[in-house]
Protein backbone atom coordinates (compact mmCIF):
# COMPACT_ATOMS: atom_id res chain seq x y z
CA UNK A 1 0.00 0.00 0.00
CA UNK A 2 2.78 2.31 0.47
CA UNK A 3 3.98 2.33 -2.81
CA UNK A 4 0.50 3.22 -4.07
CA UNK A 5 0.13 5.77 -1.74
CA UNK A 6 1.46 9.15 -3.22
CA UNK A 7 -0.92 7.70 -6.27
CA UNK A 8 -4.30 6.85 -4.30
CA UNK A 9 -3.49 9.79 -1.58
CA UNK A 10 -2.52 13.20 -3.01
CA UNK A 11 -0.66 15.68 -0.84
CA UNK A 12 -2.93 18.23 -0.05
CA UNK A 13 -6.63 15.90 -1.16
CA UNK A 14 -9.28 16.50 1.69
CA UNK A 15 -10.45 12.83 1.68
CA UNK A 16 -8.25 9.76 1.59
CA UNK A 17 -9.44 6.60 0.62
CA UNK A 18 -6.40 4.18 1.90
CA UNK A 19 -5.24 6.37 5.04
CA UNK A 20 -6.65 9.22 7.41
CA UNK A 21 -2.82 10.18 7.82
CA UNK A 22 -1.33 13.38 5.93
CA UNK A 23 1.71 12.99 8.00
CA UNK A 24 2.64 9.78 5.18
CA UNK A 25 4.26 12.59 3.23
CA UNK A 26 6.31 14.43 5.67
CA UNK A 27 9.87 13.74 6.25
CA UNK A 28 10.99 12.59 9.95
CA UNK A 29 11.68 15.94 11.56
CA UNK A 30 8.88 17.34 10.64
CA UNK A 31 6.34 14.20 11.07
CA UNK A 32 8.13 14.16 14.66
CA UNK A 33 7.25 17.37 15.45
CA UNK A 34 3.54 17.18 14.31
CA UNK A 35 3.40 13.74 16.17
CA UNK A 36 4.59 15.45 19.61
CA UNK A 37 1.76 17.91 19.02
CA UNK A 38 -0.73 15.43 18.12
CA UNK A 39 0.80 13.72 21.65
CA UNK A 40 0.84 17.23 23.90
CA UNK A 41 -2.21 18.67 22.58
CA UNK A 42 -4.58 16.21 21.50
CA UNK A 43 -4.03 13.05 23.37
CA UNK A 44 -2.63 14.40 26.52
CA UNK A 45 -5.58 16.87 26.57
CA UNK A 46 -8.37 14.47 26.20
CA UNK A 47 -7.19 12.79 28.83
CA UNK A 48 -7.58 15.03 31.33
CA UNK A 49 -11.15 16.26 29.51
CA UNK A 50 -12.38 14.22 27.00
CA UNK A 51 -14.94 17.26 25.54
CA UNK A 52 -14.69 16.79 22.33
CA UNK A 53 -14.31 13.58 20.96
CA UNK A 54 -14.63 12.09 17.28
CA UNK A 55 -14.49 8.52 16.67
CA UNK A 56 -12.34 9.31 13.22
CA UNK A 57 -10.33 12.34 12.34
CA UNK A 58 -10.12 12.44 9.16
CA UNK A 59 -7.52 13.68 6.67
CA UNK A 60 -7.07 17.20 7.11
CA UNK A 61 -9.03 17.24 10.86
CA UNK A 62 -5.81 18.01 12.86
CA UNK A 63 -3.78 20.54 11.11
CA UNK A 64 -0.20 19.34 10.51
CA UNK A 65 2.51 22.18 9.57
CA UNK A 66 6.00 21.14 7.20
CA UNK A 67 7.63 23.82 9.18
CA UNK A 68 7.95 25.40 12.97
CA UNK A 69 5.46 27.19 14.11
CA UNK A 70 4.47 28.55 18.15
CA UNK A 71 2.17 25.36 18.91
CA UNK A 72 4.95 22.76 17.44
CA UNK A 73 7.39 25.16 20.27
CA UNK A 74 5.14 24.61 22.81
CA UNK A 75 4.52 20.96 22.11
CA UNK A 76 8.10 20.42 22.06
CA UNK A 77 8.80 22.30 25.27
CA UNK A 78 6.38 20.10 27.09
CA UNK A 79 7.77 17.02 25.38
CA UNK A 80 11.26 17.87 26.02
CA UNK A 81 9.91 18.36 29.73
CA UNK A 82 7.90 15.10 29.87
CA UNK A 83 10.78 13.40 29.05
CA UNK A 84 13.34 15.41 31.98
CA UNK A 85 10.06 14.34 34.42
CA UNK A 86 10.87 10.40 33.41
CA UNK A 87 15.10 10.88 33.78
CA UNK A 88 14.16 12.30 37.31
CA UNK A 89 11.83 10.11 38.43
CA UNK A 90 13.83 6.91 37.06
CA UNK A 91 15.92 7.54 40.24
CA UNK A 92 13.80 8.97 42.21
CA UNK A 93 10.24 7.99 42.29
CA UNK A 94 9.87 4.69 40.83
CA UNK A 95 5.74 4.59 40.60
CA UNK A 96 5.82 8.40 38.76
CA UNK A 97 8.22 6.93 36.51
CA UNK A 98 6.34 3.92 35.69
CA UNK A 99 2.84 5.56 35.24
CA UNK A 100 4.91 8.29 33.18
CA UNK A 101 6.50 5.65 30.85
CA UNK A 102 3.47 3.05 30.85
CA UNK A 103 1.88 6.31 29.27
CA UNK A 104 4.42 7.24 26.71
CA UNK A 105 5.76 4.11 25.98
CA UNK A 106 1.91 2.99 25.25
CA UNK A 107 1.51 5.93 23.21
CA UNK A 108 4.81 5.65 20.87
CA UNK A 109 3.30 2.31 18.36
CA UNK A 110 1.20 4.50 16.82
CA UNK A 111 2.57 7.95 17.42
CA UNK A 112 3.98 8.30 13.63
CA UNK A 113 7.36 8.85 15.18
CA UNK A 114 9.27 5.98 13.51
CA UNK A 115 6.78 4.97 11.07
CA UNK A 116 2.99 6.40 9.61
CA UNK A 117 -0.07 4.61 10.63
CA UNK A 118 -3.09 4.58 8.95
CA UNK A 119 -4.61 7.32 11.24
CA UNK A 120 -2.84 10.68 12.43
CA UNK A 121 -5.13 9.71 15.82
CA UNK A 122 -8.18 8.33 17.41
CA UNK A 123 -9.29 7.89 20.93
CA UNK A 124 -9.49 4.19 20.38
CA UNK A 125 -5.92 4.51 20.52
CA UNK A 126 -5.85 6.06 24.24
CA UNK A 127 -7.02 2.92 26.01
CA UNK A 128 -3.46 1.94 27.10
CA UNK A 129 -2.07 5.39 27.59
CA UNK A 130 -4.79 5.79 29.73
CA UNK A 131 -4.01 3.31 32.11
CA UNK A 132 -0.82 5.14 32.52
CA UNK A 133 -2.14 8.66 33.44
CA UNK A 134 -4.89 7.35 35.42
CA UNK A 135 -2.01 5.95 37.60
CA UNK A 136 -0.80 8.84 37.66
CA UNK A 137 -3.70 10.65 39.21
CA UNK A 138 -4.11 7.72 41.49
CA UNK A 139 -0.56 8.39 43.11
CA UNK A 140 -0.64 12.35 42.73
CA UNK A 141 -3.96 11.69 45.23
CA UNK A 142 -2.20 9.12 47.03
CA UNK A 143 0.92 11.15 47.79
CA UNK A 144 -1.54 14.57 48.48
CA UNK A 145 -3.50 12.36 50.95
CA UNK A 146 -0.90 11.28 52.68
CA UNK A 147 0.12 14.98 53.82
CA UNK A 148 -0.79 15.38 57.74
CA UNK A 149 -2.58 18.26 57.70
CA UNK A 150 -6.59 17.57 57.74
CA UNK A 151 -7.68 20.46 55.59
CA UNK A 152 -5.00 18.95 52.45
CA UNK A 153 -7.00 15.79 53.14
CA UNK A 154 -10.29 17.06 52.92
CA UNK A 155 -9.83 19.25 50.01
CA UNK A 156 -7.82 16.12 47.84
CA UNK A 157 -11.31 14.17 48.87
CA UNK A 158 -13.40 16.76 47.29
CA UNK A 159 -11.19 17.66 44.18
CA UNK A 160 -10.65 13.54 43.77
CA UNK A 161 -14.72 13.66 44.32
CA UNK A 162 -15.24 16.10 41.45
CA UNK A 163 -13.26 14.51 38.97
CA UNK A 164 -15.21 11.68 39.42
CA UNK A 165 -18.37 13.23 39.47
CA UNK A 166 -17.02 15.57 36.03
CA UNK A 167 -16.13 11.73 34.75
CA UNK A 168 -19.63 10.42 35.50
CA UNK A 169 -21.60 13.10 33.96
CA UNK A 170 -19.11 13.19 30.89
CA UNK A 171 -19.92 9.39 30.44
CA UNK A 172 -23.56 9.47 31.22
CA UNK A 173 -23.33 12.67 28.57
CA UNK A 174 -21.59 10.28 25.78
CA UNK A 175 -23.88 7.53 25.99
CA UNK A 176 -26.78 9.25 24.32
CA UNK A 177 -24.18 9.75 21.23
CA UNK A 178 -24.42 5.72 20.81
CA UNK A 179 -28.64 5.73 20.25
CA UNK A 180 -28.32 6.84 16.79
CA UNK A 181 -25.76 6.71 13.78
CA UNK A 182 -25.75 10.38 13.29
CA UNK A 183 -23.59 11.56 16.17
């Protein structure tokens, strides 16, 4: 298929029939940097709110740049800092580090980084990142809880308490999308 594909996918066509993916086309730098923003500010960010969610992004859905721009800066800078977070905590914090890289390292198959997928992304694909940051959160909670000061404790209850509640109503929410084929 991938000798087909500047032929059945055009640079630049809205629609493509053998691949959702305009990142194909772009050489490693720059498919690296569009996947780290894909990464910082799509997957990352729909973790911690899934609002608005698509169940296929199509071809020219996330916009992808062949050169640097402020976003791809950004995205980088938080990369580059993800990455100093899962040096330090190698040593340091052994949980952090393992719900860090369960995250990352679940997220890199089909991150375009060493080689295109068929999709630039889909939530389907967050499943097993997700088990990573919801550690995470578990031992951010964990570690605030355990402070001895009652007042911490009660206010990591009721933050911890509206997350879930946010969660619920988010789920209960998305459920009505599933009772026709139109949303």
């Amino acid at each position: 298929m991938r000798v087909l594909d500047p032929v059945f996918n055009p640079k630049g066509a809205d629609f493509s029939p053998f691949g959702n993916n305009p990142l194909y086309f772009l050489p490693f730098f720059e498919r690296f940097i569009n996947s780290v923003k894909v990464l910082v500010f799509y997957a990352i960010k729909l973790l911690v709110w899934p609002v608005k969610l698509a169940y296929l992004y199509y071809f020219n859905s996330i916009p992808v740049s062949p050169f640097v721009n402020v976003s791809m800066i950004v995205a980088l800078v938080l990369f580059v800092l993800l990455i100093f977070l899962l040096i330090r905590w190698w040593k340091r914090d052994r949980p952090l580090f393992l719900a860090l890289a369960w995250l990352l390292a679940a997220f890199l198959p089909f991150a375009n980084v060493f080689y295109p997928v068929n999709v630039i992304f889909a939530e389907r694909l967050l499943y097993l990142p997700s088990v990573g940051f919801c550690l995470f959160l578990a031992l951010i909670f964990e570690r605030i809880y355990q402070v001895n000061k009652k007042w911490v404790k009660i206010m990591a209850v009721a933050v911890f308490t509206l997350i879930l509640l946010a969660g619920l109503g988010r789920t209960y929410q998305r459920n009505f999308d599933w009772q026709d084929g139109f949303n």
